[in-house]
C-alpha atoms as a PDB file:
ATOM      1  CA  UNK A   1     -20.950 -38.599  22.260  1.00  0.00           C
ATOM      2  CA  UNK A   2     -22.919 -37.455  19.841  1.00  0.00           C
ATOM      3  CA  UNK A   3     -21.381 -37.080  16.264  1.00  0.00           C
ATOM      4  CA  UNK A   4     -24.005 -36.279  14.381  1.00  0.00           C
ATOM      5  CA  UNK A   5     -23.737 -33.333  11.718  1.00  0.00           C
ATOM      6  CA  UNK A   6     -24.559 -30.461  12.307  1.00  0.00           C
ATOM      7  CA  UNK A   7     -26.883 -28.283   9.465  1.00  0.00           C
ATOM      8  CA  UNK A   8     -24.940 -27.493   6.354  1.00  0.00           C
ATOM      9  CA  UNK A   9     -23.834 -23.950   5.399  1.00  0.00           C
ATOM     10  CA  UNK A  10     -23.813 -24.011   1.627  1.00  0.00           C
ATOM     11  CA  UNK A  11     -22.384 -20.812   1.295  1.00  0.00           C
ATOM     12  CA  UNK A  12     -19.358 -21.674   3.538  1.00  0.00           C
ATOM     13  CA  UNK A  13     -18.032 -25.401   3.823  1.00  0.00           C
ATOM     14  CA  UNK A  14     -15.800 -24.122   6.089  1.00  0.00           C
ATOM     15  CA  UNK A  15     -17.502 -22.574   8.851  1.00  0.00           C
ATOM     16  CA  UNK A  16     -17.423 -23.393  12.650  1.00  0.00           C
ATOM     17  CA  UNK A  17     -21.393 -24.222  12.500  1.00  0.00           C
ATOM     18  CA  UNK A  18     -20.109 -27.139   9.722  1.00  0.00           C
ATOM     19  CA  UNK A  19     -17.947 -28.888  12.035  1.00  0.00           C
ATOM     20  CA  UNK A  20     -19.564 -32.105  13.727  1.00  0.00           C
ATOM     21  CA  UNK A  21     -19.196 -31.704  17.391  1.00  0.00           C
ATOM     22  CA  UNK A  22     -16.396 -34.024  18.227  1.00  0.00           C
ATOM     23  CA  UNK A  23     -14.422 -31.992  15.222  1.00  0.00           C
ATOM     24  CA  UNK A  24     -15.385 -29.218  17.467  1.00  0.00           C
ATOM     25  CA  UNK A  25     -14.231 -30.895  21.047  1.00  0.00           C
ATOM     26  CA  UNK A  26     -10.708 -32.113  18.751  1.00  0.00           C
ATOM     27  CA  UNK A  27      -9.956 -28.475  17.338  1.00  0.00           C
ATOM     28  CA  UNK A  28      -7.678 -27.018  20.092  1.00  0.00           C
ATOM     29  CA  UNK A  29      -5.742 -23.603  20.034  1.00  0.00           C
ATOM     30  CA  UNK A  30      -6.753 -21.247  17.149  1.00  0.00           C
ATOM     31  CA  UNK A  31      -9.762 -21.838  15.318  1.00  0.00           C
ATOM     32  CA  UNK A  32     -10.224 -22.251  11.538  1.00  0.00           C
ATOM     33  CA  UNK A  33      -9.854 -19.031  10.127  1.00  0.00           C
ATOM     34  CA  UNK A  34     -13.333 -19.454   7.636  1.00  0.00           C
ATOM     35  CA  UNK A  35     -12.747 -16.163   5.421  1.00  0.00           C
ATOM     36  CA  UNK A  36      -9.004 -17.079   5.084  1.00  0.00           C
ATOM     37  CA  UNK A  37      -9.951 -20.469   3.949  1.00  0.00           C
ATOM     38  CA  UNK A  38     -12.312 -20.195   2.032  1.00  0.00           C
ATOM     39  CA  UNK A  39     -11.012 -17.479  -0.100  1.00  0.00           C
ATOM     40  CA  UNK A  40      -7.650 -18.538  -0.452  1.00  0.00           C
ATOM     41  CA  UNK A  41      -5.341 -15.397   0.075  1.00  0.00           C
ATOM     42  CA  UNK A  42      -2.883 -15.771   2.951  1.00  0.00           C
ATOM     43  CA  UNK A  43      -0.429 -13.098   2.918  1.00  0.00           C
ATOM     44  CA  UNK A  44       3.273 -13.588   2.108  1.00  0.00           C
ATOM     45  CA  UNK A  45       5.725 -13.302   4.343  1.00  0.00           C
ATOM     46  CA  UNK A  46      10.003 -13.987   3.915  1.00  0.00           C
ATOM     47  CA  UNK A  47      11.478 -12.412   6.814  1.00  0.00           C
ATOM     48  CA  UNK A  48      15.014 -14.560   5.167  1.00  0.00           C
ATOM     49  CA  UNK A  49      14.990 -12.469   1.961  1.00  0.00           C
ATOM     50  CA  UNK A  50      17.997 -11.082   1.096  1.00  0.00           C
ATOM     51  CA  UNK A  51      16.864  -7.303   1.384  1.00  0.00           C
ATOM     52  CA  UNK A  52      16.556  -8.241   5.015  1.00  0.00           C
ATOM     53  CA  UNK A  53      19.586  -9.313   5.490  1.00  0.00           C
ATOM     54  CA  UNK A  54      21.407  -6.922   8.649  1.00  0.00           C
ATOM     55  CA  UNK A  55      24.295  -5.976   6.421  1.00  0.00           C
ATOM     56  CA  UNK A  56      22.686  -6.425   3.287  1.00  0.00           C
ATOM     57  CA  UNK A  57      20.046  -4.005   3.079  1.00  0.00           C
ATOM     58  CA  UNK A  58      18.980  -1.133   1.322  1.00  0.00           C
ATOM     59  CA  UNK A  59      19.817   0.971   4.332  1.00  0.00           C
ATOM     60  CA  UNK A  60      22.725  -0.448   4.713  1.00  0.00           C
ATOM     61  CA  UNK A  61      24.894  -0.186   1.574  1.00  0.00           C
ATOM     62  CA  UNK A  62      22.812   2.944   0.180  1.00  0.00           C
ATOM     63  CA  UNK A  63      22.009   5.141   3.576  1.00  0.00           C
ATOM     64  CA  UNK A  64      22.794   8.203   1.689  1.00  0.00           C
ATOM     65  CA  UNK A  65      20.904   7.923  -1.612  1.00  0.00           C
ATOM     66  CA  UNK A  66      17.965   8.087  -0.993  1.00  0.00           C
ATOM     67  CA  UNK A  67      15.995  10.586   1.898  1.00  0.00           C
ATOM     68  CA  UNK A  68      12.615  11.409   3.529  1.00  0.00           C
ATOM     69  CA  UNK A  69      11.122  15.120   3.312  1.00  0.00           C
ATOM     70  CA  UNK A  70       8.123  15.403   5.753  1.00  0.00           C
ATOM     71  CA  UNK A  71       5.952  18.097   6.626  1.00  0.00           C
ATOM     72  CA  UNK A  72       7.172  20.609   9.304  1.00  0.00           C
ATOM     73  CA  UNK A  73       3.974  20.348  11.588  1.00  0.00           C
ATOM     74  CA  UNK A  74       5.507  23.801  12.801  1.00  0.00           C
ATOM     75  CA  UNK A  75       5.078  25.966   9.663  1.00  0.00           C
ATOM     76  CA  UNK A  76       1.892  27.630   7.289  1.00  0.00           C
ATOM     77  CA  UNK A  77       1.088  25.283   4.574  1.00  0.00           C
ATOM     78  CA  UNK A  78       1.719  27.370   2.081  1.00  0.00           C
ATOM     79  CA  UNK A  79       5.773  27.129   2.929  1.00  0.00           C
ATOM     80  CA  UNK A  80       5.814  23.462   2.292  1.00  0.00           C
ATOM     81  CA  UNK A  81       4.069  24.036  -1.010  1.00  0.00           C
ATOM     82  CA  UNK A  82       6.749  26.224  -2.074  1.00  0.00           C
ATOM     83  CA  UNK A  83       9.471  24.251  -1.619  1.00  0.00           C
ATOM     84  CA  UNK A  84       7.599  21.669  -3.692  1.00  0.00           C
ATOM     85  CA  UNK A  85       6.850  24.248  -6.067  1.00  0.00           C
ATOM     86  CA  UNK A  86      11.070  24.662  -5.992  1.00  0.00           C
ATOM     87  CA  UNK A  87      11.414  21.355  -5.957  1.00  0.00           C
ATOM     88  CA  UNK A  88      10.013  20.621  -9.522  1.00  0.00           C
ATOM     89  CA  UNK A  89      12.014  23.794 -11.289  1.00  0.00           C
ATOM     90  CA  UNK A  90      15.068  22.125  -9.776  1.00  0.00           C
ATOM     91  CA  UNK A  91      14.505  18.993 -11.147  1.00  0.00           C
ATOM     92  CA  UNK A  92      13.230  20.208 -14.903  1.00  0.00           C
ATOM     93  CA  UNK A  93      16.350  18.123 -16.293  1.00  0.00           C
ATOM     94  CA  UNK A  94      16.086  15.358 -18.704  1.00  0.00           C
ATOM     95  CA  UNK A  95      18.131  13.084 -15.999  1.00  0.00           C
ATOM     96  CA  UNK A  96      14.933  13.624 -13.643  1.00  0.00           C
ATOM     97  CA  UNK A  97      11.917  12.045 -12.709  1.00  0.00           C
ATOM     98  CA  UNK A  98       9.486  13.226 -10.648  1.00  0.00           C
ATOM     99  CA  UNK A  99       5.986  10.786  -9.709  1.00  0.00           C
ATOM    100  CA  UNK A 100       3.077  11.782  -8.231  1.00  0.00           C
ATOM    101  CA  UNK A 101       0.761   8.739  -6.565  1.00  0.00           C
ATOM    102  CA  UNK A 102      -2.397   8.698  -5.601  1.00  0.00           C
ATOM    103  CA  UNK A 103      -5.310   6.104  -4.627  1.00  0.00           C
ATOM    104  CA  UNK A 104      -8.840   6.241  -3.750  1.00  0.00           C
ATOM    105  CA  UNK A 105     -11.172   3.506  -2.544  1.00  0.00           C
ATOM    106  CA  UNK A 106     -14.747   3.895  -3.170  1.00  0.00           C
ATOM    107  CA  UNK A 107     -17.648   1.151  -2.481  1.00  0.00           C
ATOM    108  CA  UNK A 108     -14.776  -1.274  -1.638  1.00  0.00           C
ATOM    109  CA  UNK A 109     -12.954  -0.736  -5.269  1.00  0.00           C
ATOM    110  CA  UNK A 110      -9.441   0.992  -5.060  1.00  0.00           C
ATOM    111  CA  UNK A 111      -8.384   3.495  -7.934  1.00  0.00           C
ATOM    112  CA  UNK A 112      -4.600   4.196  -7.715  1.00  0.00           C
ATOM    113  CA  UNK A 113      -3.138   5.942 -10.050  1.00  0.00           C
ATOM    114  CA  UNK A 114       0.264   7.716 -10.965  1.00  0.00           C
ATOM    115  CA  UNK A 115       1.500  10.600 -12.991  1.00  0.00           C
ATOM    116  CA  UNK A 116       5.099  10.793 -14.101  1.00  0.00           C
ATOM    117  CA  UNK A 117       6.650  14.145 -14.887  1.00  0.00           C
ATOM    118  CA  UNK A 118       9.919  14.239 -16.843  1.00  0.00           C
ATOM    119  CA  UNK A 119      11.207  17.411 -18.370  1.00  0.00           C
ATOM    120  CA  UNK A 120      10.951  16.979 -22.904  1.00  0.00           C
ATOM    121  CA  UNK A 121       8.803  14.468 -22.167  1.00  0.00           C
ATOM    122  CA  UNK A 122       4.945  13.498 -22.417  1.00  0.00           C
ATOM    123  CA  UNK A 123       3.168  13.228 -19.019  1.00  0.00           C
ATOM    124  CA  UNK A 124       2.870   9.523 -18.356  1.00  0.00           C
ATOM    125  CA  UNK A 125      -0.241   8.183 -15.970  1.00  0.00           C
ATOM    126  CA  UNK A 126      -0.831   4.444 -15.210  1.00  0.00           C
ATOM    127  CA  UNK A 127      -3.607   3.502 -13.654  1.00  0.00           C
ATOM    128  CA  UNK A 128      -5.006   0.460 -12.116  1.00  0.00           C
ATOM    129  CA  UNK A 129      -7.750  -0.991 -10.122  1.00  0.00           C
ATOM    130  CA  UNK A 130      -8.593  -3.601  -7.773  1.00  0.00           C
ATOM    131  CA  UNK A 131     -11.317  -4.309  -5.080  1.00  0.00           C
ATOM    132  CA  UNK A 132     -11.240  -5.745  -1.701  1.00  0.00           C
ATOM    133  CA  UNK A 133      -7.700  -3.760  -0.279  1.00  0.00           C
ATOM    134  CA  UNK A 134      -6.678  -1.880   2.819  1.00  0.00           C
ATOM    135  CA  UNK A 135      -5.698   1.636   1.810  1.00  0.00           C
ATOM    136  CA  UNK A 136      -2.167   0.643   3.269  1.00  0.00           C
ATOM    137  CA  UNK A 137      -1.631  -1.612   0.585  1.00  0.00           C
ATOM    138  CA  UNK A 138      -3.279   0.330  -2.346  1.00  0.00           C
ATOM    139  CA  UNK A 139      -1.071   3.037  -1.444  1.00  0.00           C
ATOM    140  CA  UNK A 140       1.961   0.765  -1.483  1.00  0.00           C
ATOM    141  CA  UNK A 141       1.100  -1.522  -4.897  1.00  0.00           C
ATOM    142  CA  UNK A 142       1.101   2.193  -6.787  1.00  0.00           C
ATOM    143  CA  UNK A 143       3.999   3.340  -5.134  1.00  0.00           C
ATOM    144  CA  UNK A 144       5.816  -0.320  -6.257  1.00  0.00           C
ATOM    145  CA  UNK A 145       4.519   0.221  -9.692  1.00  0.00           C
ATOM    146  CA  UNK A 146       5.850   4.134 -10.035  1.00  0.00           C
ATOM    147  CA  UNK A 147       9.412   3.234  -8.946  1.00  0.00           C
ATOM    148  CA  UNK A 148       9.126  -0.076 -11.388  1.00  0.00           C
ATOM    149  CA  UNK A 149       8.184   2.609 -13.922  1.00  0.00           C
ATOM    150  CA  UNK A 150      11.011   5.395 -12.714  1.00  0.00           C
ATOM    151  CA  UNK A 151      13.683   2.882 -12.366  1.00  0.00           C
ATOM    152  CA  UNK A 152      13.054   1.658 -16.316  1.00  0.00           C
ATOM    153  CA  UNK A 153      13.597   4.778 -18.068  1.00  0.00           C
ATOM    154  CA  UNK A 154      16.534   5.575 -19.667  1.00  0.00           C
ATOM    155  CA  UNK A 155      19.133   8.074 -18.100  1.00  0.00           C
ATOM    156  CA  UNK A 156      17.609   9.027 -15.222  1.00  0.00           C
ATOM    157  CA  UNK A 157      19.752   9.147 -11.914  1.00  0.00           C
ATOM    158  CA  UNK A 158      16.731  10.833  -9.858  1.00  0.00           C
ATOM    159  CA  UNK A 159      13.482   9.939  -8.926  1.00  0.00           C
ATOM    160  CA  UNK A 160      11.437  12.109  -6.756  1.00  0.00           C
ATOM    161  CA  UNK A 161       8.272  10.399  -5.375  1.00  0.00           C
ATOM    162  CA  UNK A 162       5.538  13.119  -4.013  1.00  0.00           C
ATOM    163  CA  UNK A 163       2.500  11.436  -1.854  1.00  0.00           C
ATOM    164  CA  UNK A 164      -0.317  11.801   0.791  1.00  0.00           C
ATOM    165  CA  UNK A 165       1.016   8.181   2.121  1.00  0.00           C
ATOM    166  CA  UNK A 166       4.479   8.903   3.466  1.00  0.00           C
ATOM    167  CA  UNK A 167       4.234   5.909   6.276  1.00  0.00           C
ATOM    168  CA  UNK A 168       3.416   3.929   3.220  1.00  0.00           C
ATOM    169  CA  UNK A 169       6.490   4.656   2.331  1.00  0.00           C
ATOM    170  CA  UNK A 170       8.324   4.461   5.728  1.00  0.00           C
ATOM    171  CA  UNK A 171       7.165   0.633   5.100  1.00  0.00           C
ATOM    172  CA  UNK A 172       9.349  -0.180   2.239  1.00  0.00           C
ATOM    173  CA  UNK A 173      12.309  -0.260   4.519  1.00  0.00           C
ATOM    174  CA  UNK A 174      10.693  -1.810   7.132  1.00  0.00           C
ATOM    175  CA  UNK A 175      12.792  -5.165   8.015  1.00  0.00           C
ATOM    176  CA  UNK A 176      10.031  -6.318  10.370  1.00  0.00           C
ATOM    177  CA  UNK A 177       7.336  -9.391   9.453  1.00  0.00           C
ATOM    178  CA  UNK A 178       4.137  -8.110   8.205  1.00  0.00           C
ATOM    179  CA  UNK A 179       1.548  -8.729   5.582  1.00  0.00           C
ATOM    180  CA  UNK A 180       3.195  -5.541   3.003  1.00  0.00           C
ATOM    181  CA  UNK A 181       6.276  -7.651   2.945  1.00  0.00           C
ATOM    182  CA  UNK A 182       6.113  -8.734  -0.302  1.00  0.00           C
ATOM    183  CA  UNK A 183       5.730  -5.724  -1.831  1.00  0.00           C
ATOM    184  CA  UNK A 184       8.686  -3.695  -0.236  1.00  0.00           C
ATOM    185  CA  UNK A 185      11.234  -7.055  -1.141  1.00  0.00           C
ATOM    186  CA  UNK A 186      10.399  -6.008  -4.840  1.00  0.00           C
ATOM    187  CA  UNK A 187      10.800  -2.170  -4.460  1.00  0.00           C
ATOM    188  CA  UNK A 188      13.785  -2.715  -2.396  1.00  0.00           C
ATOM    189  CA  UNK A 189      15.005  -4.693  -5.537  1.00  0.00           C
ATOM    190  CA  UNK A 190      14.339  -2.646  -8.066  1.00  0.00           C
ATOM    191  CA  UNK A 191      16.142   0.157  -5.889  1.00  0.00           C
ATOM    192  CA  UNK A 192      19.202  -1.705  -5.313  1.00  0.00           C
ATOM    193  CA  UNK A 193      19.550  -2.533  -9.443  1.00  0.00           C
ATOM    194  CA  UNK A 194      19.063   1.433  -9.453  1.00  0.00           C
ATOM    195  CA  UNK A 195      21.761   2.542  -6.889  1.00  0.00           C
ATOM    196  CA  UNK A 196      24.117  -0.011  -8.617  1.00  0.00           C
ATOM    197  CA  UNK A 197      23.773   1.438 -11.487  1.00  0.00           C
ATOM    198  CA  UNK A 198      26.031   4.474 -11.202  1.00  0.00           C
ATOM    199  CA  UNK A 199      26.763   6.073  -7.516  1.00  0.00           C
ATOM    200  CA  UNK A 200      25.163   9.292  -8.982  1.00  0.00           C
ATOM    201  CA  UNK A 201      21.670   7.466  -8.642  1.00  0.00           C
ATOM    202  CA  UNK A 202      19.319   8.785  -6.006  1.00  0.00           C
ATOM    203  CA  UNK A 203      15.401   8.630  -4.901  1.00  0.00           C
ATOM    204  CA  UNK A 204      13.613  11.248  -2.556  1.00  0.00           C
ATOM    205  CA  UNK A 205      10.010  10.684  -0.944  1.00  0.00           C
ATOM    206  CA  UNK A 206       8.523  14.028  -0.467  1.00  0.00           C
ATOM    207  CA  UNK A 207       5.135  14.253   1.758  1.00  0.00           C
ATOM    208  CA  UNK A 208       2.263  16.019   0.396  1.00  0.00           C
ATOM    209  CA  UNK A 209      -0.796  16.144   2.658  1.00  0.00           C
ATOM    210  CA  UNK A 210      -3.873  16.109   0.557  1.00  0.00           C
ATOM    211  CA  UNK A 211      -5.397  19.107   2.843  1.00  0.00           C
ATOM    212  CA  UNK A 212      -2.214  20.776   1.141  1.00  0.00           C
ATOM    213  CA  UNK A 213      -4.270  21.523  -2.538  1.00  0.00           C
ATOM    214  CA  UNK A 214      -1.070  21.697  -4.275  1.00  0.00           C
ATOM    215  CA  UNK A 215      -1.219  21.916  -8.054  1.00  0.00           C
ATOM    216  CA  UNK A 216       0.241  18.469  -9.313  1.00  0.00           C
ATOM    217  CA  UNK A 217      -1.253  16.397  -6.518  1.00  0.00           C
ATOM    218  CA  UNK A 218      -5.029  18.159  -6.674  1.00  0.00           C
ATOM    219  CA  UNK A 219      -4.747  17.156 -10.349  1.00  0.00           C
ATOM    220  CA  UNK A 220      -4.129  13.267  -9.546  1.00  0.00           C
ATOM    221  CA  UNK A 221      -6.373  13.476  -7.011  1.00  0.00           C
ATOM    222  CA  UNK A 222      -9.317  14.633  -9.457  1.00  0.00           C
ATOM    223  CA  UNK A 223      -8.477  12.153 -11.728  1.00  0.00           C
ATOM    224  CA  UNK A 224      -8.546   9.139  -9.392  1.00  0.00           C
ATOM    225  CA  UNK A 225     -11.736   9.979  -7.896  1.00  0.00           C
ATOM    226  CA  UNK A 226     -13.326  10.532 -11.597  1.00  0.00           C
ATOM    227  CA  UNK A 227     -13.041   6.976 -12.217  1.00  0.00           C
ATOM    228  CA  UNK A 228     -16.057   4.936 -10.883  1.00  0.00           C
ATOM    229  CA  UNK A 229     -15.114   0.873 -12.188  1.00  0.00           C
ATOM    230  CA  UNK A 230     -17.482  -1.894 -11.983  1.00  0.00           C
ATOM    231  CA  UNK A 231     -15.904  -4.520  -9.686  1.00  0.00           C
ATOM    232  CA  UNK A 232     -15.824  -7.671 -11.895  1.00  0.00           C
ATOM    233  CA  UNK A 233     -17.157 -10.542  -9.796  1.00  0.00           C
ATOM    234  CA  UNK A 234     -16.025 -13.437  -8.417  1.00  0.00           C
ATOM    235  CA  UNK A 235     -13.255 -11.297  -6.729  1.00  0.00           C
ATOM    236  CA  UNK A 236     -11.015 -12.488  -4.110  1.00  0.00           C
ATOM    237  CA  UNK A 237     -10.731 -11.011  -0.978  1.00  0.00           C
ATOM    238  CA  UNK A 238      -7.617 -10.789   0.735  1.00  0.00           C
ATOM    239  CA  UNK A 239      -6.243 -11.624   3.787  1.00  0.00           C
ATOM    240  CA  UNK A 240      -5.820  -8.221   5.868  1.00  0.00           C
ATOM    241  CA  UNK A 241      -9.278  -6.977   4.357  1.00  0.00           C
ATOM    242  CA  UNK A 242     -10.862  -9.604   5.713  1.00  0.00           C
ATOM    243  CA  UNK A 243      -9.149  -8.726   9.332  1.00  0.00           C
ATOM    244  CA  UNK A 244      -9.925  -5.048   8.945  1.00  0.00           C
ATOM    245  CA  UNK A 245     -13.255  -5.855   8.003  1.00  0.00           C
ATOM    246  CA  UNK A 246     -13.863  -7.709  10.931  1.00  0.00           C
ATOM    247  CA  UNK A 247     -12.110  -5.752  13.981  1.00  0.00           C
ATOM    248  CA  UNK A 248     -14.669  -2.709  12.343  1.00  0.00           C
ATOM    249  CA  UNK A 249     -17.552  -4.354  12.972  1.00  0.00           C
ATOM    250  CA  UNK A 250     -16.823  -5.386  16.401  1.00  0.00           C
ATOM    251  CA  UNK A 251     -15.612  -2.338  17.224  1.00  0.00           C
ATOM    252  CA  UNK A 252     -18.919  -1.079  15.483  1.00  0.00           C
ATOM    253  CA  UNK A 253     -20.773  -3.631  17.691  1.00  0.00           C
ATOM    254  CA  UNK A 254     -18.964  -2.555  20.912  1.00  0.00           C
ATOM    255  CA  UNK A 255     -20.199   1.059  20.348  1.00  0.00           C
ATOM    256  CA  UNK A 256     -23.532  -0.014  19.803  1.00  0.00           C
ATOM    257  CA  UNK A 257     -23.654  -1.856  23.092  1.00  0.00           C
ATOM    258  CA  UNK A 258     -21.805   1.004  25.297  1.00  0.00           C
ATOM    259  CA  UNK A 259     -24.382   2.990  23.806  1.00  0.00           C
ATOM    260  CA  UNK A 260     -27.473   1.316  24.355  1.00  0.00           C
ATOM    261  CA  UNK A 261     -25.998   0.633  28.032  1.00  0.00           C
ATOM    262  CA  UNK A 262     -25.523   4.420  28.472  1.00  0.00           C
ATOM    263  CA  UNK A 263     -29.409   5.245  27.715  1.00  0.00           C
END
């Protein structure tokens, strides 16, 4: 047999073409993932954690506090912008909160960004950046981050969360395995230390289509795409990038060859 080595790949020790052949004729089942090791982000998964718990969760103990509010495919867009219109004069007390979220990727960097209204009170935006992410997960880090933020001020018993992402959202109380796992453990944590806190406590997750142009969200979504950030290099990559990268470009590939077959 031969064993000899095959030609090095400097810029990836662990690539297939690096393996000598009889590593090659031993490897059985999957093979190496290359991006995945190499770059060193594997996503997170703890389908034992206690917010997953039948019994034990969020939808559990709380089913009532906290609600969805999605678009009514049926009616004009301007009645759903109304009632969010209503929604913010009804919620102009101190004891309110209402966030806005937002995130943009451009040339691979994510802007997310979030504006927090609170009646007597400054308008508070956080922003953050970070290249290298699905839009799934964007979308959920800044909606983790906004309820972190809601949750820590004083004497509030409602938080209203307005976004373009709703099935971000629908994620957080998703019990299932998946790579945004991690994430939704620590909102659903931060949201059970807020329901305990007095049974008054509640959250709402309103939808707000971007096609929608209403006031508060057109304003977040100027400012995220205003931002253009230099990516700071080396930068990991993660782990469902990486997979979303690659399922593109085959599917890109697979056009390219129905294509050229159809001519």
């Amino acid at each position: 047999m031969n064993d000899s080595f095959p030609h090095p790949n400097p810029s990836n020790p662990h690539a297939i073409g690096s393996l000598t052949n009889r590593q090659r004729n031993i490897t059985k089942g999957h093979i190496i993932d290359s991006k995945t090791k190499s770059y060193g982000i594997f996503p997170f998964f703890d389908p034992l954690h206690q917010e997953f718990t039948p019994g034990q969760r969020i939808s559990d103990i709380f089913p009532k506090r906290f609600s969805f509010n999605l678009v009514d495919k049926k009616e004009k867009t301007i009645t759903h912008a109304h009632k969010l219109n209503n929604l913010i004069l009804s919620n102009s007390s101190p004891s309110s909160t209402t966030v806005v979220t937002n995130a943009s990727i451009k040339d691979n960097i994510a802007t997310l960004i979030a504006h927090i209204h609170q009646a007597n009170s400054p308008l508070i935006k956080t922003i953050h950046h970070t290249g290298f992410i699905t839009s799934s997960k964007a979308k959920l880090f800044t909606m983790r981050c906004s309820i972190n933020q809601a949750c820590g001020k004083d004497n509030i018993s409602k938080i209203v969360i307005i976004t373009d992402s709703i099935h971000s959202v629908k994620h957080i109380f998703d019990s299932s395995v998946y790579p945004l796992q991690s994430h939704s453990a620590a909102i659903l944590s931060e949201l059970r230390l807020f329901f305990n806190k007095s049974q008054d406590n509640s959250i709402e997750f309103w939808e707000c289509p971007s096609h929608l142009k209403w006031r508060f969200h057109k304003d977040i979504d100027k400012d995220t795409k205003s931002f253009k950030p230099t990516p700071s290099f080396p930068c990991k990559i993660l782990w469902d990038y990486c997979r979303k990268s690659n399922s593109d470009d085959i599917i890109k590939q697979w056009k390219n060859v129905l294509s050229s077959l159809r001519q």
